[in-house]
Protein backbone atom coordinates (compact mmCIF):
# COMPACT_ATOMS: atom_id res chain seq x y z
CA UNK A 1 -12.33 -2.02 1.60
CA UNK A 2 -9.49 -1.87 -0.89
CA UNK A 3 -8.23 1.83 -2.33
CA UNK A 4 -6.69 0.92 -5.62
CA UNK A 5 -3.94 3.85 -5.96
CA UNK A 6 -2.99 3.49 -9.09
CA UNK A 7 -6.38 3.93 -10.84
CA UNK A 8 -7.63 6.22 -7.56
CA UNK A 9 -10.90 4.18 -7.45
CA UNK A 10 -12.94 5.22 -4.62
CA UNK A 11 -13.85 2.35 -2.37
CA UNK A 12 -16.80 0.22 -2.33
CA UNK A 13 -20.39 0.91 -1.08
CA UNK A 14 -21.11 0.04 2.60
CA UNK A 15 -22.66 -4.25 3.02
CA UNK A 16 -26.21 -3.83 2.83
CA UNK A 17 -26.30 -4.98 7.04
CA UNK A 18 -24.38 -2.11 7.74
CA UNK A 19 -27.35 0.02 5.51
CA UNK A 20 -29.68 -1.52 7.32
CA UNK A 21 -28.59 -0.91 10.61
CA UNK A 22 -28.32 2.61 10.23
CA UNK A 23 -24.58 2.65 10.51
CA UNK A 24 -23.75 4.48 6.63
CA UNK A 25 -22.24 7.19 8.66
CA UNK A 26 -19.90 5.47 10.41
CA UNK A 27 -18.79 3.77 7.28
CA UNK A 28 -18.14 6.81 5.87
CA UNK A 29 -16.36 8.22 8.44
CA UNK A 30 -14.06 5.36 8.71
CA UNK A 31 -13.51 5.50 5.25
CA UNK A 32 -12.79 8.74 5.22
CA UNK A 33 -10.54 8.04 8.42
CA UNK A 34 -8.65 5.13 6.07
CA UNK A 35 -7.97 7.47 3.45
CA UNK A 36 -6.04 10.12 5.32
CA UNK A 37 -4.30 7.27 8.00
CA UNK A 38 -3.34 5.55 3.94
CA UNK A 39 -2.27 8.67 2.56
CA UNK A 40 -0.23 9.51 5.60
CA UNK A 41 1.69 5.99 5.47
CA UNK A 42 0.24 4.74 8.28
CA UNK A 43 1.05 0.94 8.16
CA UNK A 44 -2.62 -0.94 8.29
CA UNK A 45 -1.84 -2.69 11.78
CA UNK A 46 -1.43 1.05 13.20
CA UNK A 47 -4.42 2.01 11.78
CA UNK A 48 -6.31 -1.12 12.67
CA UNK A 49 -5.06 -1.18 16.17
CA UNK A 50 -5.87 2.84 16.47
CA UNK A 51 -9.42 1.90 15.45
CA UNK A 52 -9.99 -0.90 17.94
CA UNK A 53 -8.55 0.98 20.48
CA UNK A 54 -11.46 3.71 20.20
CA UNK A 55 -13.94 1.12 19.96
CA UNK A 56 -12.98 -0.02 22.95
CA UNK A 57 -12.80 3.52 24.43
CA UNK A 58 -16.47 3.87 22.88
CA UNK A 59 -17.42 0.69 24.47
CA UNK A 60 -15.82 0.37 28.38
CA UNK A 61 -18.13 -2.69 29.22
CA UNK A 62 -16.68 -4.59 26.52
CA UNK A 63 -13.14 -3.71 27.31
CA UNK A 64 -13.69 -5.02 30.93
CA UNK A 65 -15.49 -7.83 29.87
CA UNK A 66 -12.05 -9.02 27.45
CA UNK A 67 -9.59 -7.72 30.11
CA UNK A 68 -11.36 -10.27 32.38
CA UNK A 69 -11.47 -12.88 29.79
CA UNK A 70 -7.62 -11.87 29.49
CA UNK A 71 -7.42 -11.90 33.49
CA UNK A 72 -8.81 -15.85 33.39
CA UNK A 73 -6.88 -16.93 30.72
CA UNK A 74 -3.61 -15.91 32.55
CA UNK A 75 -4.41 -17.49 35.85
CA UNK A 76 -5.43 -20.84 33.65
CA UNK A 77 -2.26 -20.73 32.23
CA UNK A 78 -0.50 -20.05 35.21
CA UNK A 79 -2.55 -23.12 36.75
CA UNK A 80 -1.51 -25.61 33.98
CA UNK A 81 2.21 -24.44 34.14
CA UNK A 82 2.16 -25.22 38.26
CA UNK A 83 3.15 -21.77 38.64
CA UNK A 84 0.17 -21.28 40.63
CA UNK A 85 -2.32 -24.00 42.89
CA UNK A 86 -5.36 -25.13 42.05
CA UNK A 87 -8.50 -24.15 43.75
C-alpha cells in the first residue's frame, strides 16, 4: 500500500484473500495505523518492526516457535565454528 502525498490519493482496496477471510477490518485499521505512523515521520522500518512486534505479542506460540528456530540456528552455528562439540 502506497500513499501518494502529493496528489493525497487514498490507498488501495484490501486483496480480495484478505476480503475473503474476513480480515477488511484489520486492513483498515492498519491503514489507518500507516497513515498517522507516515504522517508522524515514522521511518517505514520503525513502523514495520512496531507492527511485527504486536503480531508477535498477538501471537506468543509463534514467537516461541521462531525464538527456538533462532535458539537452533545459534547452536548450529556455534557447532560448525568448533565453538561448541558435537552431539
Amino acid at each position: 500500500m502506497i500513499i501518494n502525498q502529493q496528489k493525497k490519493e487514498t490507498a488501495q482496496p484490501p486483496p480480495v484473500e484478505l476480503v475473503k477471510e474476513g480480515a477488511e477490518a484489520m486492513w483498515n485499521l492498519l491503514t489507518k495505523a500507516a497513515e498517522i505512523a507516515a504522517k508522524a515521520g515514522l521511518a517505514p522500518d520503525a513502523f514495520t518492526a512496531a507492527a511485527w512486534q504486536s503480531y508477535l505479542t498477538a501471537s506468543p506460540e509463534l514467537a516461541e516457535q521462531l525464538a527456538e528456530k533462532q535458539f537452533q540456528a545459534a547452536l548450529e552455528e556455534l557447532r560448525n565454528s568448533g565453538r561448541m562439540a558435537k552431539a
